[in-house]
Protein backbone atom coordinates (compact mmCIF):
# COMPACT_ATOMS: atom_id res chain seq x y z
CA UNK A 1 46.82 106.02 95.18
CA UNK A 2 44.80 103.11 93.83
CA UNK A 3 46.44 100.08 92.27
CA UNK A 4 46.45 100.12 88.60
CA UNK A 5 43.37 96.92 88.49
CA UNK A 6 41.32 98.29 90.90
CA UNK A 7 37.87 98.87 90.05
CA UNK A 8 36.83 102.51 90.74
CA UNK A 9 35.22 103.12 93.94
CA UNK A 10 36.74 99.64 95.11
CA UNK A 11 39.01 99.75 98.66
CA UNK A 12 42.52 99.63 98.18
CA UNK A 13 43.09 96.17 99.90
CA UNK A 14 46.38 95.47 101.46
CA UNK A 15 47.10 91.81 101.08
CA UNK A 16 51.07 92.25 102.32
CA UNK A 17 50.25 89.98 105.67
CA UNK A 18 48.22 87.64 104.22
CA UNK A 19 48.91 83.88 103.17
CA UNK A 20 47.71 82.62 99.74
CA UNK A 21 44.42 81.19 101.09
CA UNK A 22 43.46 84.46 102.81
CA UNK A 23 44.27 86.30 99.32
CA UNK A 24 42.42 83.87 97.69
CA UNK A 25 39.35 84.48 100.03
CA UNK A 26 39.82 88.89 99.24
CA UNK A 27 40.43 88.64 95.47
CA UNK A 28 37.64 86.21 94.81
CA UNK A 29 35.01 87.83 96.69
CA UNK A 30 32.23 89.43 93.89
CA UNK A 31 32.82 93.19 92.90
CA UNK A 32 29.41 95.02 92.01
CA UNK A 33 30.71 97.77 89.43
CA UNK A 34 28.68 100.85 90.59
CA UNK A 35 25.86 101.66 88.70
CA UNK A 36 24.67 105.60 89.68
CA UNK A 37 26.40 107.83 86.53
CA UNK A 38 29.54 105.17 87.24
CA UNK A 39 30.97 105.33 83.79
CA UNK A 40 34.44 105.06 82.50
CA UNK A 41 35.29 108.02 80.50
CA UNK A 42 37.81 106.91 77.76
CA UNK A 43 40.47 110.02 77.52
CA UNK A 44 38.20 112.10 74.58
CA UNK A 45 35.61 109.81 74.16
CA UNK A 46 32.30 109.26 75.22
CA UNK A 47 31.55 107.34 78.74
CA UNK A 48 30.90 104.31 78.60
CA UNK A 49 28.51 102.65 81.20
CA UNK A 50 29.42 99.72 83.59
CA UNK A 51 27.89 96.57 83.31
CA UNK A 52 25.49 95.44 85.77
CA UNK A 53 26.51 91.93 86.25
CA UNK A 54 28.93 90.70 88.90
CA UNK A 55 32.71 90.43 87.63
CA UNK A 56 34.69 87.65 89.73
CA UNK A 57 37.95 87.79 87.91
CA UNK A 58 40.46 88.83 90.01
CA UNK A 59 42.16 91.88 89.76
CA UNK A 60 44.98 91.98 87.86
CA UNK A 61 47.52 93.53 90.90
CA UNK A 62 46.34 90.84 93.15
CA UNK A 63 47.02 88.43 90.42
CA UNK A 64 50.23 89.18 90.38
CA UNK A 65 50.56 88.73 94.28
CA UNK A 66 48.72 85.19 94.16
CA UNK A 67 51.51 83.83 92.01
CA UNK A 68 54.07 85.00 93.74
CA UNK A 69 52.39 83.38 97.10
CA UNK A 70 51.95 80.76 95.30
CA UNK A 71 55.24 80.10 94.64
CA UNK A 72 56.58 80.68 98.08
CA UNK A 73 54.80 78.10 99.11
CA UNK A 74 55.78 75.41 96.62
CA UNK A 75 59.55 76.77 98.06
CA UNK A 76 58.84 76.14 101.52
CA UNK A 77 57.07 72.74 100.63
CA UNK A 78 60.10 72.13 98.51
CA UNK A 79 62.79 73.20 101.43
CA UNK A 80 60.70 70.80 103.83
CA UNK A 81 60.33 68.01 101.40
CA UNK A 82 57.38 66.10 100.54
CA UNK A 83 56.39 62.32 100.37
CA UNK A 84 57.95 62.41 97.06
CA UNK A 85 61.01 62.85 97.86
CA UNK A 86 61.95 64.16 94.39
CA UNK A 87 59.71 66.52 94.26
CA UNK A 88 61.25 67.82 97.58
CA UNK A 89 64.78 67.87 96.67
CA UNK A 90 64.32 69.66 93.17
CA UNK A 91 64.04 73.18 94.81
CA UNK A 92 67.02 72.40 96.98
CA UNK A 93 70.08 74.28 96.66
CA UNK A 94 72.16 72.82 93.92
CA UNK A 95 76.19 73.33 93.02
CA UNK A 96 76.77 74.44 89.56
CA UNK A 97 80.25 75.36 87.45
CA UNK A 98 80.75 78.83 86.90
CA UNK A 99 80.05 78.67 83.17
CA UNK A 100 76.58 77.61 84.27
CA UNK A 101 75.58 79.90 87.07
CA UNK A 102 74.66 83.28 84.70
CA UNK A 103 71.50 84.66 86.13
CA UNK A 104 70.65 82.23 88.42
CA UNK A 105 70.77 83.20 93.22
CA UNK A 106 73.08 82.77 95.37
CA UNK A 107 71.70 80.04 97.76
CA UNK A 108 75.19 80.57 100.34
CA UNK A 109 77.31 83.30 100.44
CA UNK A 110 80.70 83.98 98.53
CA UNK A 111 82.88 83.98 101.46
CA UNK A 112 86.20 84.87 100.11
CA UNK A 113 88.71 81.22 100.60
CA UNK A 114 92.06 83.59 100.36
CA UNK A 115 93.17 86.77 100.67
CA UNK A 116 92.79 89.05 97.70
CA UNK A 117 95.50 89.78 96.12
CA UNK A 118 97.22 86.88 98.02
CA UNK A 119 100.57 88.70 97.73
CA UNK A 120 101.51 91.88 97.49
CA UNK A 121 101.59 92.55 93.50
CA UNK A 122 103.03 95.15 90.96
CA UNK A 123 99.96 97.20 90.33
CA UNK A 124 101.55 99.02 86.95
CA UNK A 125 105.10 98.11 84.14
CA UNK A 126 107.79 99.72 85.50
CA UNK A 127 110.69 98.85 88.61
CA UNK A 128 110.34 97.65 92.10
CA UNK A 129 112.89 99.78 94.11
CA UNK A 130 114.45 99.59 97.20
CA UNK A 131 115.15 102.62 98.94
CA UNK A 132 115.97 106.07 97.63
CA UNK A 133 116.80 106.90 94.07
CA UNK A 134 118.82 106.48 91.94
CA UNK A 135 119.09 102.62 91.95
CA UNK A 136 121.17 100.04 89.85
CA UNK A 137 119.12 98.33 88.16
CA UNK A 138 119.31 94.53 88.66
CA UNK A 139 120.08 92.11 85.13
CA UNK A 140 117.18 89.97 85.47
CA UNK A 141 113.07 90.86 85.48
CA UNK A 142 110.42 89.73 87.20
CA UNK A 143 107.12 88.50 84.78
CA UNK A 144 103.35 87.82 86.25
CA UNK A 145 103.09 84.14 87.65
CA UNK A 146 106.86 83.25 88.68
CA UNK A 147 107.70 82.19 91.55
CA UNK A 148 108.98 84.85 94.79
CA UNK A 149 111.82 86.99 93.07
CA UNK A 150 115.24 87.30 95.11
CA UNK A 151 114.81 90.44 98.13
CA UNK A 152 115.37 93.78 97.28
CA UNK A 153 118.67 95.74 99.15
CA UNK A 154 118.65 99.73 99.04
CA UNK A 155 119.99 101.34 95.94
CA UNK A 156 118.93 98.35 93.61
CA UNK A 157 116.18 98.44 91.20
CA UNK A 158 114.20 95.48 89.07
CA UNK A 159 112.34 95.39 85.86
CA UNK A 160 108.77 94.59 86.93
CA UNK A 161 105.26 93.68 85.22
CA UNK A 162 101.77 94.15 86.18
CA UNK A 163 100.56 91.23 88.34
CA UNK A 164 104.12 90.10 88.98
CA UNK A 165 105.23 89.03 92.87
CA UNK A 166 106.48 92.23 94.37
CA UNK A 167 110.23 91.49 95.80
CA UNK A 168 110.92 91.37 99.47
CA UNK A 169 111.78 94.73 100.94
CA UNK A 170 110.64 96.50 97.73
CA UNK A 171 109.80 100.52 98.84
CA UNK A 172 107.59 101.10 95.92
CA UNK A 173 107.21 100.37 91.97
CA UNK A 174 108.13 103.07 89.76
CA UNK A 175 106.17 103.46 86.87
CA UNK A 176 107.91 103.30 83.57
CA UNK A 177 106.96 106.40 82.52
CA UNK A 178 108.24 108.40 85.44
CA UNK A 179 111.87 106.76 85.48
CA UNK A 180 114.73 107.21 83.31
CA UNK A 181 118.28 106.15 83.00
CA UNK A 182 121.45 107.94 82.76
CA UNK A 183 124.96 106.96 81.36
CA UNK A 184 125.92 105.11 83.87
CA UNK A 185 122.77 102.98 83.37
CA UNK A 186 121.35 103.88 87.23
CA UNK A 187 117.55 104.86 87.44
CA UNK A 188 116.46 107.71 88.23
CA UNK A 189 112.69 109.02 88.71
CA UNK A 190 111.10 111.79 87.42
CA UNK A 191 108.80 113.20 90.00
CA UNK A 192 108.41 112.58 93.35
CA UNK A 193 108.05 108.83 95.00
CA UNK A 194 106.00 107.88 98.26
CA UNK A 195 106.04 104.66 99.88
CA UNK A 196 104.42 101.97 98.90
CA UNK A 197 103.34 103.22 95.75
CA UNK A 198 101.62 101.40 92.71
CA UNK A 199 101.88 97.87 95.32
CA UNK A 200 98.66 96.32 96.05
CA UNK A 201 99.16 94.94 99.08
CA UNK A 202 98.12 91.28 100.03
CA UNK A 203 94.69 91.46 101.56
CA UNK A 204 94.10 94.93 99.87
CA UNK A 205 90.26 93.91 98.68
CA UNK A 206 89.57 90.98 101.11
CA UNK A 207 91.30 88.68 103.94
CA UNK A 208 90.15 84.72 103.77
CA UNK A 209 86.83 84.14 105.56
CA UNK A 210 85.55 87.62 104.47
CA UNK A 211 81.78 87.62 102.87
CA UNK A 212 82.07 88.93 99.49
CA UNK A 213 78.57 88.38 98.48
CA UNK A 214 75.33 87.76 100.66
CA UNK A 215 72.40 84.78 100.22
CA UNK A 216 70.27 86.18 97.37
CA UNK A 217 73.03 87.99 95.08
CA UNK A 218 72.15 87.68 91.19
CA UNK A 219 74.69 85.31 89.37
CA UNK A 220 76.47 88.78 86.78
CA UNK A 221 78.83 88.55 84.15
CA UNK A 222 81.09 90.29 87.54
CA UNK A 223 79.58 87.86 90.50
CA UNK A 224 81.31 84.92 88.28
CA UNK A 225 84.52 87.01 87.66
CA UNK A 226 84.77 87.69 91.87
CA UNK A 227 84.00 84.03 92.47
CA UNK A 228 86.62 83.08 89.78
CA UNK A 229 89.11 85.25 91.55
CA UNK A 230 88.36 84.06 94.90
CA UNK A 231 89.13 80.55 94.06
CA UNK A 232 85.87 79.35 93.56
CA UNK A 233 84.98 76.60 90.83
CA UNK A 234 81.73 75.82 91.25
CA UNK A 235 78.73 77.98 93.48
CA UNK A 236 75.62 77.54 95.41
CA UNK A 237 72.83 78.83 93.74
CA UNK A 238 68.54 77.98 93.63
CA UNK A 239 67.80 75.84 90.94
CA UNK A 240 66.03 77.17 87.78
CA UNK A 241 62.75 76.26 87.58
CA UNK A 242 61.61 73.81 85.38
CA UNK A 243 58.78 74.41 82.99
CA UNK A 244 57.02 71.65 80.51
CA UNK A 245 55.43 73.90 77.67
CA UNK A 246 51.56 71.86 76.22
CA UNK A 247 50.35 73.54 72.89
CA UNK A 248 46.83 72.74 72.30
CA UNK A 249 44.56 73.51 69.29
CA UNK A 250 44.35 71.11 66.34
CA UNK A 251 44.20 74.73 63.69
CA UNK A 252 47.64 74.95 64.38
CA UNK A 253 50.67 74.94 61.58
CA UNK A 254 54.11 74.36 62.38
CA UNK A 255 55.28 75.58 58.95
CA UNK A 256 54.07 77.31 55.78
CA UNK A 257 51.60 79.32 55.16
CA UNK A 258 48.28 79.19 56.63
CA UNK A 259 45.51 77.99 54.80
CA UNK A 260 42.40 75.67 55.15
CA UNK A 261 41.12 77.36 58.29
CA UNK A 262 44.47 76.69 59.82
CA UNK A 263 47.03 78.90 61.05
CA UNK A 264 50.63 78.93 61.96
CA UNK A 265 51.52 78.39 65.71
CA UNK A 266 52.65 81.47 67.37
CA UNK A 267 53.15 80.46 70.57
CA UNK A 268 55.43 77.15 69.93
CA UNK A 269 58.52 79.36 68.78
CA UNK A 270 57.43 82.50 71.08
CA UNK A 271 57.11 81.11 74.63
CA UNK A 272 60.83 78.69 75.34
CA UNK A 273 62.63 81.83 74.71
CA UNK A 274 60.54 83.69 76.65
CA UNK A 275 60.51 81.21 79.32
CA UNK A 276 64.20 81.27 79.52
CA UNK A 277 64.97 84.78 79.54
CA UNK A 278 62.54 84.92 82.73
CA UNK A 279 64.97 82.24 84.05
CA UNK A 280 63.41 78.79 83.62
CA UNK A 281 64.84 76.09 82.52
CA UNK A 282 62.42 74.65 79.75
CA UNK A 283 62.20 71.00 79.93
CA UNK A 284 60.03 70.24 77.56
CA UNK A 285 57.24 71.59 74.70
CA UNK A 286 55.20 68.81 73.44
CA UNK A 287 51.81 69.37 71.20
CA UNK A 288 48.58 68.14 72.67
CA UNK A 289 46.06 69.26 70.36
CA UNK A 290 42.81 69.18 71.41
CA UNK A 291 42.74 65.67 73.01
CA UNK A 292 41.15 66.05 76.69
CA UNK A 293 42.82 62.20 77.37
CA UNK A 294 45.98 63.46 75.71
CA UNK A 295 46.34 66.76 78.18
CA UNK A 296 45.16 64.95 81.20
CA UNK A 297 47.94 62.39 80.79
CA UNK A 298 50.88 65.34 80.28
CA UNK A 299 49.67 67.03 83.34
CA UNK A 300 49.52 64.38 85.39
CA UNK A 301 52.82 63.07 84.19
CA UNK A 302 54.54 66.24 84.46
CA UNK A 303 57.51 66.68 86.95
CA UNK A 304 58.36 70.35 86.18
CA UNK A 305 57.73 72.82 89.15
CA UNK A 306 55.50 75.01 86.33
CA UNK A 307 53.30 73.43 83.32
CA UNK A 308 52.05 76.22 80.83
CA UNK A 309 49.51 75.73 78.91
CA UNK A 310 48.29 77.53 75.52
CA UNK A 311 44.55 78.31 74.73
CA UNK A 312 41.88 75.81 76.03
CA UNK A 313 40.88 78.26 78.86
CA UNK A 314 37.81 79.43 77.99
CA UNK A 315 34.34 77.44 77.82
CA UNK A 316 34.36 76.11 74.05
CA UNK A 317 33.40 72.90 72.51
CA UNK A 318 36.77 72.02 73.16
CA UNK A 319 38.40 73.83 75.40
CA UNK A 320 39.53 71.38 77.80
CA UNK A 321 41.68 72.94 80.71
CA UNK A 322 39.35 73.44 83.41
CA UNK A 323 37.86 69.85 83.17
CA UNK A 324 41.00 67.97 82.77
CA UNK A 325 41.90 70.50 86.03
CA UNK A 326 38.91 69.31 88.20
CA UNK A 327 39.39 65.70 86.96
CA UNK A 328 43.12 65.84 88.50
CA UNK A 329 42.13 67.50 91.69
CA UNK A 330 43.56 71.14 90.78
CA UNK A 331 43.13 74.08 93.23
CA UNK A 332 42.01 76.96 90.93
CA UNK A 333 44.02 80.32 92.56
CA UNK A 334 43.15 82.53 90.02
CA UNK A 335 40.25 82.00 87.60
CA UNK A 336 40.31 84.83 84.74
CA UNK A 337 41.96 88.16 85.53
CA UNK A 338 40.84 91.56 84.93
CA UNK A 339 43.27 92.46 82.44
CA UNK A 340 42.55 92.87 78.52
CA UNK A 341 43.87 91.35 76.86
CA UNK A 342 44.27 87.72 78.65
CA UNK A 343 41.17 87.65 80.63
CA UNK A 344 40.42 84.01 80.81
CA UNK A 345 44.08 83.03 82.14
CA UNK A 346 44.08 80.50 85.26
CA UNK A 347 46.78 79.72 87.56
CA UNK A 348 45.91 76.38 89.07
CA UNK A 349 47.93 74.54 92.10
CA UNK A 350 48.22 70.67 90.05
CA UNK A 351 50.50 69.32 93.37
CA UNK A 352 52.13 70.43 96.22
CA UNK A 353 55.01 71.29 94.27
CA UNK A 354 53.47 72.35 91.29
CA UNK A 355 51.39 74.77 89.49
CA UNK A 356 49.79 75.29 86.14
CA UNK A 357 49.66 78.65 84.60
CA UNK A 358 46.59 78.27 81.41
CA UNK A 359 47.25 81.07 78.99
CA UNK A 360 44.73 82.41 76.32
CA UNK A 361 45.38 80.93 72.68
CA UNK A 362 45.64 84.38 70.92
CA UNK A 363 49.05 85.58 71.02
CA UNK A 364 49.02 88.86 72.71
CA UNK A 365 46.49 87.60 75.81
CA UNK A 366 49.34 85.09 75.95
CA UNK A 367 52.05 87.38 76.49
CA UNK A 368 49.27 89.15 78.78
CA UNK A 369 49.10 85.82 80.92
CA UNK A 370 52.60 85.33 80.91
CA UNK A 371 54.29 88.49 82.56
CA UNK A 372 51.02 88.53 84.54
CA UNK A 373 50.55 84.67 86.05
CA UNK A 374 54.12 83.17 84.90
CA UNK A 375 56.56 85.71 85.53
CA UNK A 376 56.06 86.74 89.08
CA UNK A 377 55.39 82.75 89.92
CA UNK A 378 59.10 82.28 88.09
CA UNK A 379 60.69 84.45 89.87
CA UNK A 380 59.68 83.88 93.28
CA UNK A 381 60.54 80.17 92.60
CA UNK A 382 63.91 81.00 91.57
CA UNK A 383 64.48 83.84 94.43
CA UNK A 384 65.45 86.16 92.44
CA UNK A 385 64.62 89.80 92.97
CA UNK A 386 61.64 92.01 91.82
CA UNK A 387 62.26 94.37 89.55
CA UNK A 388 61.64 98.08 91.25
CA UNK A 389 58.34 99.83 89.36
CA UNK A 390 58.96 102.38 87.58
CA UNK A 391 56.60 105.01 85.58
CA UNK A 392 56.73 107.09 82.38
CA UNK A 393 53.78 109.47 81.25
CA UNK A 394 52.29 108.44 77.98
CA UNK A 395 53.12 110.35 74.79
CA UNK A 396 49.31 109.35 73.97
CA UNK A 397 46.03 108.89 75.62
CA UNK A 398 45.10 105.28 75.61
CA UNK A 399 41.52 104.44 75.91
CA UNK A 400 41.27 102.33 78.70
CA UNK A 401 38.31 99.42 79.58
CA UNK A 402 35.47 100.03 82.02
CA UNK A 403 36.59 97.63 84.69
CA UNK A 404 39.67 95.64 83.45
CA UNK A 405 43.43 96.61 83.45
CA UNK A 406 44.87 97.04 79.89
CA UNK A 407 48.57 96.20 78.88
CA UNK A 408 49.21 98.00 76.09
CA UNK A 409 52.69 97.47 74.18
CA UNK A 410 54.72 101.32 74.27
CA UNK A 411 57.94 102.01 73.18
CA UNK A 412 60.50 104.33 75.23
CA UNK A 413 61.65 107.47 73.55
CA UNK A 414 63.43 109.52 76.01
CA UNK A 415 61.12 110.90 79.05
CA UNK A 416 58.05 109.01 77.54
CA UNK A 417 56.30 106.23 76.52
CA UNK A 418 54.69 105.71 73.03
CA UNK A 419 52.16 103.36 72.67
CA UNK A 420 52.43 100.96 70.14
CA UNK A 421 49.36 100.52 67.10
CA UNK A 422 48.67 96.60 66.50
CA UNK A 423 47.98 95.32 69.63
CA UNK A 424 45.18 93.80 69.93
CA UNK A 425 44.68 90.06 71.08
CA UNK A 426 45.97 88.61 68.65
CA UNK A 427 48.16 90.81 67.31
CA UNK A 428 52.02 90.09 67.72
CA UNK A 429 53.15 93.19 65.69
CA UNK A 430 53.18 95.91 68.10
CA UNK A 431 54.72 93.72 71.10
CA UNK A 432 57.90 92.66 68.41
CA UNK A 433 58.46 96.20 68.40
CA UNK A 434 58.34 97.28 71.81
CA UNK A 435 60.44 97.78 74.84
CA UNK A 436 57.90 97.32 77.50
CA UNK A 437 54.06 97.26 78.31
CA UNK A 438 52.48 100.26 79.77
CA UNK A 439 50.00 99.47 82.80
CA UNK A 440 46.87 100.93 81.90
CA UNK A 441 44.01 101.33 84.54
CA UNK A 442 40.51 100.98 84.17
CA UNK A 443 38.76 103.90 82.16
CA UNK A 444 41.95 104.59 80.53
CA UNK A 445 44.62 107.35 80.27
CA UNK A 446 45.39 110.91 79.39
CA UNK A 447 47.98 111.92 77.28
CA UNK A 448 51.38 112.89 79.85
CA UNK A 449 49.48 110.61 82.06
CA UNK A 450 52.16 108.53 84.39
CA UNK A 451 51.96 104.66 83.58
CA UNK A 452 53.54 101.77 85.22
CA UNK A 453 55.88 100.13 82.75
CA UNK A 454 56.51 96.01 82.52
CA UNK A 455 59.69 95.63 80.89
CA UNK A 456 60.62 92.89 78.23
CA UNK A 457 63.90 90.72 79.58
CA UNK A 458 65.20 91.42 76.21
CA UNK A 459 64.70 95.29 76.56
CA UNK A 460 66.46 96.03 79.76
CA UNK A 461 70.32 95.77 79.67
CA UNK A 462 70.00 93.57 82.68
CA UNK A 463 70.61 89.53 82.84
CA UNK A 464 67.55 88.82 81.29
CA UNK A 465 69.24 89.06 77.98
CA UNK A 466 70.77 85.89 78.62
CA UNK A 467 68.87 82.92 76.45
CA UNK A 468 70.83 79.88 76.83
């Protein structure tokens, strides 16, 4: 099956062995859109004939792949340092507290440091017994966290809690609602007994020196409860990235109501979040305007692993990212991507350590550029796992675009996806409403049509929800 992104008629290419600059050297090459009856029939519509000229974006699948290359190389670069040695230490394995390890990878396994439980313990309220029934039952009880309790001998019986240290030569706990006293104020149970029972035994879940968790375990809510219980304080985890946030444009408001030919900033309040709930650690988000000195100066000045710019991309008056790029010696990876909305997004290589993801200024080709260039690049840098693809068929048709992947915002409702009105480029009204982005290739889809779905972090009841 072709990749949704591949132009029609295009070969499938398999760019799993390749490095970066090999990838580079496939996606780049010139695509000639066929040109015999090749037209793109929008689902119900009328076809809709291919342009003759030469389309060099790159394809929005192998987009996706560049930046994650990409990113596995600033790791190993980082991992073998550099001759800054700063830069070569920041993607080192770090040790973090607990309270701050939420969604980040284990860079060392959880290897348990004592055996769980590390005595035997009363698994339910009732009475450690010795022996067979019925028992005297001993004056004293025996609470969760006191010291060892005096032995057991046959016939006797203690009041014991959950958690609490099981007495030596105890034969089982009985439950306190299978027990009962009589007159004489022995114990008695109330349905059969086997050894052994309702004591979790020391060692039960894990002896010391036993792996618990591998290299590359997600930091859950339950990873930091098992490292809490297995004595841990702090744990070894990759570092977040860090990501410096440059909003250009001098139309842009940062309260009120637009007016004047100016217009509030989307992006300034839109993209931190967004940034963190892909797992980055957002370092800073300064304004630039549209002063070529000014960005030059923040991108060369920049120590975060990932600078993201907003608008500038294209080949306006001022639109000043790819000169500032080739003034600082920038490898271009990707150059525009054939994906609508976002098309002119870059993804440049500033340093050996870090990258520069340009995004479109209009909101939606932002969000476009972001799960496209940013996300995958994120990820990678912070080892964490790729989400598994998934499909849905449409509730809808979607018209589609002759050559160019669409992202079109749905929203799930059962079996299906429902694509969302209001999303055009820069539109932000369907994409606050939805759960996910349906994959859309060229020429379009049918209604009941399968689609590849991107979730939002926010949508998914997964660790993305995490903001802070």
């Amino acid at each position: 099956m072709t990749a949704p992104g591949t132009p029609a008629g295009a070969p499938a290419a398999d760019t799993d062995d390749l490095d970066v600059e090999e990838a580079l050297a496939l996606v780049r090459e010139p695509h000639r859109e066929p040109q015999d009856d090749g037209a793109a029939r929008p689902p119900g519509g009328p076809a809709v004939r291919q342009p003759a000229e030469r389309h060099t974006a790159t394809p929005w699948p192998h987009a996706r792949e560049i930046a994650a290359r990409a990113a596995r190389t600033a790791r190993a670069h980082g991992r073998q340092g550099t001759a800054d040695s700063s830069a070569g230490d920041r993607r080192a394995p770090v040790s973090v507290p607990l309270g701050d390890a939420l969604g980040l990878v284990l860079a060392a396994p959880l290897d348990a440091l004592t055996d769980l439980p590390s005595f035997d313990t009363s698994a339910m309220d009732g009475w450690a017994v010795a022996g067979p029934g019925p028992w005297q039952v001993r004056e004293e009880g025996v609470l969760a966290g006191h010291a060892q309790p005096e032995p057991l001998t046959d016939g006797v019986a203690v009041r014991i809690a959950t958690g609490a240290r099981v007495p030596a030569d105890t034969t089982a706990v009985l439950r306190t609602e299978h027990g009962r006293t009589d007159a004489q104020g022995r114990l008695h149970p109330t349905r059969e007994m086997s050894h052994g029972q309702d004591i979790r035994p020391r060692g039960q879940e894990c002896r010391t020196g036993d792996q618990l968790l591998p290299v590359g375990t997600l930091v859950t809510p339950a990873v930091l409860g098992l490292a809490a219980a297995a004595g841990y304080d702090t744990v070894t985890v990759v570092p977040r990235p860090r990501v410096e946030v440059l909003i250009l444009g001098d139309e842009l408001l940062t309260e009120g109501l637009p007016h004047d030919g100016l217009i509030r900033d989307a992006l300034g309040p839109m993209l931190p979040p967004w940034l963190r709930a892909l797992g980055a650690d957002v370092v800073a988000v300064r304004r630039i305007g549209d002063d070529a000195r000014a960005l030059r100066k923040a991108v060369t000045a920049s120590r975060a692993d990932l600078v993201i710019t907003t608008g500038g991309t294209a080949a306006g008056p001022v639109d000043h990212v790819h000169p500032v790029l080739e003034r600082v010696g920038a490898e271009l990876l990707v150059d525009g991507v054939k994906v609508r909305p976002g098309h002119p997004m870059l993804l440049a290589r500033t340093k050996e350590h870090q990258h520069l993801v340009g995004l479109p200024g209009n909101p939606l080709a932002a969000v476009s550029g972001l799960l496209t260039l940013a996300e995958p690049l994120l990820r990678t840098l912070a080892a964490r796992p790729a989400p598994e693809p998934y499909t849905l068929p449409l509730k809808e048709a979607v018209q589609g675009h002759p050559y160019d992947t669409r992202l079109i915002p749905v929203v799930l409702r059962g079996d299906h996806a429902v694509p969302l009105h209001y999303n055009g480029p820069a539109m932000l009204r369907g994409i606050a409403a939805a759960d996910a982005l349906a994959v859309v290739p060229p020429g379009g889809a049918r209604q009941g049509e399968e689609a590849e779905l991107l979730d939002l972090p926010w949508a998914t009841a997964g660790i993305g929800v995490c903001f802070t």
